[in-house]
Protein backbone atom coordinates (compact mmCIF):
# COMPACT_ATOMS: atom_id res chain seq x y z
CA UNK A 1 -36.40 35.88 66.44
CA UNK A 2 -38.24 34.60 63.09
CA UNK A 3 -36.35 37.12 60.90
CA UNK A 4 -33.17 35.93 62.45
CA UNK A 5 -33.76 32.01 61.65
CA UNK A 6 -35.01 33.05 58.54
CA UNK A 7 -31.80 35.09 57.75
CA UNK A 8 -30.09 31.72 59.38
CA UNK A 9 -31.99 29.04 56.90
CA UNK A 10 -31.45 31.93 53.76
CA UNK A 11 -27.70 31.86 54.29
CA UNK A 12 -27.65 28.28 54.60
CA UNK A 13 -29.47 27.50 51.20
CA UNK A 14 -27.55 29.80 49.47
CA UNK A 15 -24.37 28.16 51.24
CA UNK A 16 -25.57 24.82 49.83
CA UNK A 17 -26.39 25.60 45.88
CA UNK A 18 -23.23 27.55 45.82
CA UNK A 19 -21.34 25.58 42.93
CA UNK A 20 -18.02 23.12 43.89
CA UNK A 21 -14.98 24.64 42.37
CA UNK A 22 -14.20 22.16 39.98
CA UNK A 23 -11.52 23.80 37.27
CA UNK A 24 -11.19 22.99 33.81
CA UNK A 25 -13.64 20.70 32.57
CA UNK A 26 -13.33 18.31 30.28
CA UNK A 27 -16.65 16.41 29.82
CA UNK A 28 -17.25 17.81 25.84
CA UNK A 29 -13.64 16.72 24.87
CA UNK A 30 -13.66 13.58 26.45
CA UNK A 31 -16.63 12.68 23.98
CA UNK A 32 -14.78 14.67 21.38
CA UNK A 33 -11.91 12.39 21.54
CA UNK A 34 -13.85 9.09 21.49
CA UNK A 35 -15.96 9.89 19.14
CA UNK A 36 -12.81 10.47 16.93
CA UNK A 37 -11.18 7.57 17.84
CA UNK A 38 -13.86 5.58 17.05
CA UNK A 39 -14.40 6.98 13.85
CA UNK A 40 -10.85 6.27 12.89
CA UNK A 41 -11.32 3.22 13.44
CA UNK A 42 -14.14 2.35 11.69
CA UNK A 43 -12.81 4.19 8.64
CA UNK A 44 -9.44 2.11 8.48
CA UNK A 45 -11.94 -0.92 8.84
CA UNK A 46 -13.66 0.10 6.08
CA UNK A 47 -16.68 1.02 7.31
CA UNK A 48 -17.24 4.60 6.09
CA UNK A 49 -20.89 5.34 6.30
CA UNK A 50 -20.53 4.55 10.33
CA UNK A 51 -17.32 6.27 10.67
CA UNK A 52 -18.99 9.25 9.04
CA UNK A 53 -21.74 9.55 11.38
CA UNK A 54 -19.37 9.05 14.61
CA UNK A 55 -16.51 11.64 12.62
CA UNK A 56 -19.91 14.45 12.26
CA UNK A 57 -20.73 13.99 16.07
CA UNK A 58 -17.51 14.56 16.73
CA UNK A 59 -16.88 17.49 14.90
CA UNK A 60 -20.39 18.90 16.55
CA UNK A 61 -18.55 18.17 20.17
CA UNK A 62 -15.48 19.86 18.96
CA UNK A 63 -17.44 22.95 17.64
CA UNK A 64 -19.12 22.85 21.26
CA UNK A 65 -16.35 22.94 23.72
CA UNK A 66 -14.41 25.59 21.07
CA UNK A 67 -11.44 23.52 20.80
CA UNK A 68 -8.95 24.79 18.04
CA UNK A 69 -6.85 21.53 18.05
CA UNK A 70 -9.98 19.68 18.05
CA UNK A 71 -11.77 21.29 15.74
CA UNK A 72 -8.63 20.63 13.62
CA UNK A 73 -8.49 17.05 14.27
CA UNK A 74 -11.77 15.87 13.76
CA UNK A 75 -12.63 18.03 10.36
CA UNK A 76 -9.49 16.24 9.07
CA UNK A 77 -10.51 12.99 9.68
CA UNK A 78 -14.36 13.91 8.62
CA UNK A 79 -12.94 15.08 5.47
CA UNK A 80 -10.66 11.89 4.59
CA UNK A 81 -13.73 9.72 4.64
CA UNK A 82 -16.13 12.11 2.85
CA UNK A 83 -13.07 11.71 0.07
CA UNK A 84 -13.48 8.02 0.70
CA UNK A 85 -16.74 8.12 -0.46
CA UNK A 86 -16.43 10.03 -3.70
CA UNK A 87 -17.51 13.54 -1.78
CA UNK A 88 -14.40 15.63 -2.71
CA UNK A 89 -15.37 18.74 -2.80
CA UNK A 90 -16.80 18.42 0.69
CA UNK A 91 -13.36 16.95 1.67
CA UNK A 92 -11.57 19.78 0.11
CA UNK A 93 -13.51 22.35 1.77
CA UNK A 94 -13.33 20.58 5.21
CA UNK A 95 -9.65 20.48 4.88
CA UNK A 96 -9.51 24.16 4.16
CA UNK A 97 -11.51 24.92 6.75
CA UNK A 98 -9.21 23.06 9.42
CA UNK A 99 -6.22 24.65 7.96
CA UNK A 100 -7.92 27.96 8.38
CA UNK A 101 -8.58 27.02 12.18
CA UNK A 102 -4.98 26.03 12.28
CA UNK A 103 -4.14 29.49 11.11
CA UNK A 104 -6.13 31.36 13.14
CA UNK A 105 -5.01 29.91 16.39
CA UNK A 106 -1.38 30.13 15.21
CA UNK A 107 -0.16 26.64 15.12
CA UNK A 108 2.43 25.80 12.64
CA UNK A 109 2.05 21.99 13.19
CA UNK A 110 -1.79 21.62 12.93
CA UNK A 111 -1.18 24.07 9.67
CA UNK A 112 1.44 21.56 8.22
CA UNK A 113 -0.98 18.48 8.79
CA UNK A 114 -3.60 20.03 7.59
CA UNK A 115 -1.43 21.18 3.93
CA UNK A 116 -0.54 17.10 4.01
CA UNK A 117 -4.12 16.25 3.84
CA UNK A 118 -4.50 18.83 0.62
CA UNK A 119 -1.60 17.53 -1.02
CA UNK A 120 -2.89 13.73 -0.37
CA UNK A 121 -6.01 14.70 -1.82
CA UNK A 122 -4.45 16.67 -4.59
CA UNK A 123 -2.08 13.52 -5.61
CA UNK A 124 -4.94 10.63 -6.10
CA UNK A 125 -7.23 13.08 -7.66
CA UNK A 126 -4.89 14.58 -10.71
CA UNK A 127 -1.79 12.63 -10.21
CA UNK A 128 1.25 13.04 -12.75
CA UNK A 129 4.36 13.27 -11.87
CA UNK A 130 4.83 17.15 -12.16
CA UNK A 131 1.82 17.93 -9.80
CA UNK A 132 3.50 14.94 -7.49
CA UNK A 133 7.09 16.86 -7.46
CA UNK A 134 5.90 19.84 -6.16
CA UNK A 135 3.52 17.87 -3.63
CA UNK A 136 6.84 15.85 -2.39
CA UNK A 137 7.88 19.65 -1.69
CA UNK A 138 4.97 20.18 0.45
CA UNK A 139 5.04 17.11 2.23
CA UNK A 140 9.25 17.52 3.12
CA UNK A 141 8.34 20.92 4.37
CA UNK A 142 5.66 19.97 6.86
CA UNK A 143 7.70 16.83 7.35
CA UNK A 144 10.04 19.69 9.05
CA UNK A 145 7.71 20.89 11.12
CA UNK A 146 5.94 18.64 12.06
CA UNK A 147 7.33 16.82 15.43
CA UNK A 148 5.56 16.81 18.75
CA UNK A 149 2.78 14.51 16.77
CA UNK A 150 4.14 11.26 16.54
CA UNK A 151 0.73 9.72 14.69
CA UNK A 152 0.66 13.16 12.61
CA UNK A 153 4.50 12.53 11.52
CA UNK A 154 3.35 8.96 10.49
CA UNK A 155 1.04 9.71 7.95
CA UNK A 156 3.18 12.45 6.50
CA UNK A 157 5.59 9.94 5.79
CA UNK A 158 2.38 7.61 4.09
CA UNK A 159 2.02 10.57 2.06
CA UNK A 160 5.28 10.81 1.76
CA UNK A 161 5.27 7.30 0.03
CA UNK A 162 2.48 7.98 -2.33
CA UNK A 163 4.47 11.19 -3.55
CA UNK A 164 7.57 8.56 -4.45
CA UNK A 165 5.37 6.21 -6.03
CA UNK A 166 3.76 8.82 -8.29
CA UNK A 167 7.16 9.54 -9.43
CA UNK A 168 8.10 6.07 -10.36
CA UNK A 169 10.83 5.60 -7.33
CA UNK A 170 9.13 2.62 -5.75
CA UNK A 171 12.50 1.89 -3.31
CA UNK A 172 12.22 5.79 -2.25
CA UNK A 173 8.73 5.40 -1.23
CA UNK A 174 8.99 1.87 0.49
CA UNK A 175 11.69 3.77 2.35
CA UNK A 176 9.12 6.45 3.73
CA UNK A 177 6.21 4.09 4.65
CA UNK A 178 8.77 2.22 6.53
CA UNK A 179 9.18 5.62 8.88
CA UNK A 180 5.36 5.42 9.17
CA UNK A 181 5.65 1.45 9.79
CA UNK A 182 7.78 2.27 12.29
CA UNK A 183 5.72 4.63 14.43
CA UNK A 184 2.75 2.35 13.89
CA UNK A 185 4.09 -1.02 15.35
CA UNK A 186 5.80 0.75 18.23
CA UNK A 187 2.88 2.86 18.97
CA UNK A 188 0.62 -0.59 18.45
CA UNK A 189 -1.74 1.13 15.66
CA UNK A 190 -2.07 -2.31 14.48
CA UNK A 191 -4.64 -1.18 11.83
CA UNK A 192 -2.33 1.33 9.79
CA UNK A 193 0.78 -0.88 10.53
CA UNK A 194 -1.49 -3.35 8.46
CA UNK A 195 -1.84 -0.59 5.73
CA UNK A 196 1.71 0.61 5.63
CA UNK A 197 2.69 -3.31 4.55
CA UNK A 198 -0.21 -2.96 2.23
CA UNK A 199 0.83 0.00 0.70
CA UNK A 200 4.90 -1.84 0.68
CA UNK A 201 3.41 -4.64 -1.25
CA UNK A 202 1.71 -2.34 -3.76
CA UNK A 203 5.00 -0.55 -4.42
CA UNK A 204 6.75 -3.70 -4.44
CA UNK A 205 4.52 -5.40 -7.04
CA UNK A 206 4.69 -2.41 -9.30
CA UNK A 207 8.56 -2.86 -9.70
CA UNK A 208 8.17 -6.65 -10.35
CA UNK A 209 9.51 -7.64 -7.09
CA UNK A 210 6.62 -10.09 -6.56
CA UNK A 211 7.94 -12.41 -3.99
CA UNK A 212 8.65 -9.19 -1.92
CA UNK A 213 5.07 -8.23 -2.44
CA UNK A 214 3.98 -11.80 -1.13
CA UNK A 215 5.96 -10.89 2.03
CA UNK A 216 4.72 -7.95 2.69
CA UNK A 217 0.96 -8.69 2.28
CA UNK A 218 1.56 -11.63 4.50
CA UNK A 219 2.79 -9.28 7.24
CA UNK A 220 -0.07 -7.06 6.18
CA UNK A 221 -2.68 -9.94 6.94
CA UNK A 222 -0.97 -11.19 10.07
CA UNK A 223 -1.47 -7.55 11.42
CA UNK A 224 -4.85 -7.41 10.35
CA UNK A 225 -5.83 -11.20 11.85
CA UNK A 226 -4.24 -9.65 15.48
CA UNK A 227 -6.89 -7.31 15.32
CA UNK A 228 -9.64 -8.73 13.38
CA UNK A 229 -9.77 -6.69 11.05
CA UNK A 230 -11.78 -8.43 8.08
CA UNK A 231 -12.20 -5.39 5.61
CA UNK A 232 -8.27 -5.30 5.84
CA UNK A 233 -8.32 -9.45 5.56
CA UNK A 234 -10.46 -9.17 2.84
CA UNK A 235 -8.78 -6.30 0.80
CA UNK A 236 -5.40 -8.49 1.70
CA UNK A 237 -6.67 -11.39 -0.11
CA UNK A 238 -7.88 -9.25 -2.63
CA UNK A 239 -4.09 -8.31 -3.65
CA UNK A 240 -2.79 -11.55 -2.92
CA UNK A 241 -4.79 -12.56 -5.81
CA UNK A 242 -3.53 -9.63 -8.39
CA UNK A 243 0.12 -10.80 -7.54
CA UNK A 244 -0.40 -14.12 -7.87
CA UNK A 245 -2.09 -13.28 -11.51
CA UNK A 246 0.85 -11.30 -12.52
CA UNK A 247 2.95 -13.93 -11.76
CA UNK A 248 1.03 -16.60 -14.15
CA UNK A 249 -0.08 -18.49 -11.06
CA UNK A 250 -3.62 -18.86 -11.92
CA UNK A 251 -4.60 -21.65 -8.97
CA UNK A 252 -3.30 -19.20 -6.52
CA UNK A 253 -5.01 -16.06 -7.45
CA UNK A 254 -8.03 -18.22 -7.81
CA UNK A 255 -8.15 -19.70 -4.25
CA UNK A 256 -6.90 -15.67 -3.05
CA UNK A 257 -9.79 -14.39 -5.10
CA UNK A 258 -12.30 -16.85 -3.18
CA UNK A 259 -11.25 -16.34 0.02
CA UNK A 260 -11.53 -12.76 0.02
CA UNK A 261 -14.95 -12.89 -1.97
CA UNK A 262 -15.97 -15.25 1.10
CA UNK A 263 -14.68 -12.82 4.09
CA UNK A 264 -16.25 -9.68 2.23
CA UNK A 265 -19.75 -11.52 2.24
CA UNK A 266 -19.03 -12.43 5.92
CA UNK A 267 -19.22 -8.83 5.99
CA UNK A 268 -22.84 -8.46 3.84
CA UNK A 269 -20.50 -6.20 1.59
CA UNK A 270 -22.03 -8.51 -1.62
CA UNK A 271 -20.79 -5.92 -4.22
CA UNK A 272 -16.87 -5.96 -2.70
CA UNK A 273 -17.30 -9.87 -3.10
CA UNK A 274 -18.76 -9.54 -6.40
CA UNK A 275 -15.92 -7.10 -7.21
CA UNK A 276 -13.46 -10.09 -6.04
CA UNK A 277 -14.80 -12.88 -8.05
CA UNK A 278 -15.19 -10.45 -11.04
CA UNK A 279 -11.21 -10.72 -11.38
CA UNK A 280 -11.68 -14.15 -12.22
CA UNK A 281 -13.05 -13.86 -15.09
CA UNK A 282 -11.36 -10.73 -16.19
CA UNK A 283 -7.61 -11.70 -16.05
């Protein structure tokens, strides 16, 4: 009788610690992705040191739960702001490294993204107009493949822009950041629709069309301001300044130059503010 209950309270332990069927898990990617996302975020904020640290945890998740298209993802973004900072050969390598992952788990798209982060880094380190030809080639051939992505397709079309400024075709690459522009506001990245107007403004300004580039970086800061964004605010006033200097309007650029001085301090970023009130005295 003992050896039966026994048998009876045996088979009902083990009946209890048996694990629940529970599928695929997600738990590591979850934090994967939010840690990403965050990191973005701080990054197009301007905050790179913090987006760094969140961008290396999430790598370490993504390593973790042996997601390819994670891995991909967040060594992309890691390497962006370690170029940021000045750390390009770091940047370089971590973009290899996620177009090797991209490779090895056969995915043409994650392989084209990954090219348009090499050729982005390529173009503001050397620049010129022949390395920026064959780049445009680059960037129109991942632009082809590229197309389940819609936040991917954006940036190739950023790039895109750069390419066309490089080359002197200011109208061309206005064109191209308005595809990105496009994705942004519909998709509500607020943050990089701010940027894209940035980045019109710049183009604008560089082929004398001054008014245009007021416009623009007023659309810029009126993004920014919906999301409080004050790095963005701050570089915004920062520009507004430079335009209103090339156009001999020396009041302007003055109260432009103050005002962004006064948001980057609001920040406790004291050498961005000194930066800002530097172009005072220098033009």
């Amino acid at each position: 009788m003992k050896t039966t209950i026994l048998w009876a309270l045996l088979f009902i332990s083990a009946c209890s610690s048996q694990p629940k069927k529970s599928g695929d898990t997600y738990n590591l990617r979850k934090q994967a992705e939010s840690q990403l996302e965050l990191g973005n975020k701080q990054a197009d904020r301007g905050s790179l040191e913090t987006a760094l640290v969140l961008l290396n945890e999430a790598v370490r998740l993504a390593i973790a739960a042996d997601d390819s298209g994670l891995r991909v993802r967040t060594r992309l973004s890691q390497s962006n702001v370690l170029f940021s900072l000045g750390r390009r050969e770091e940047a370089v390598a971590g973009w290899n490294e996620a177009l090797t992952e991209a490779e090895r788990a056969k995915n043409a798209e994650w392989a084209a993204l990954s090219r348009v982060h090499l050729a982005r880094g390529k173009l503001l380190s050397a620049g010129g107009k022949t390395a920026a030809q064959s780049l445009r080639d680059e960037v129109q051939r991942a632009l082809d493949i590229i197309k389940s992505d819609r936040f991917s397709v954006a940036f190739a079309w950023a790039v895109m822009g750069l390419v066309e400024k490089e080359l002197g075709r200011y109208a061309d690459a206005e064109a191209a950041v308005r595809r990105s522009l496009e994705i942004h506001e519909k998709d509500l990245f607020l943050e990089l629709a701010a940027y894209d107007w940035y980045m019109i403004a710049s183009f604008r300004s560089l082929s004398g069309n001054y008014s245009g580039a007021l416009e623009a970086l007023g659309n810029a800061a009126a993004f920014d301001r919906r999301v409080e964004n004050s790095w963005g605010l701050a570089s915004d006033w920062r520009a507004l300044g430079d335009v209103y200097h090339k156009m001999g309007s020396r009041d302007a650029a003055r109260t432009a130059y103050l005002r962004s001085a006064e948001i980057f301090r609001a920040l406790g970023n004291e050498a961005a503010a000194s930066e800002a009130l530097s172009r005072l005295e220098n033009r």
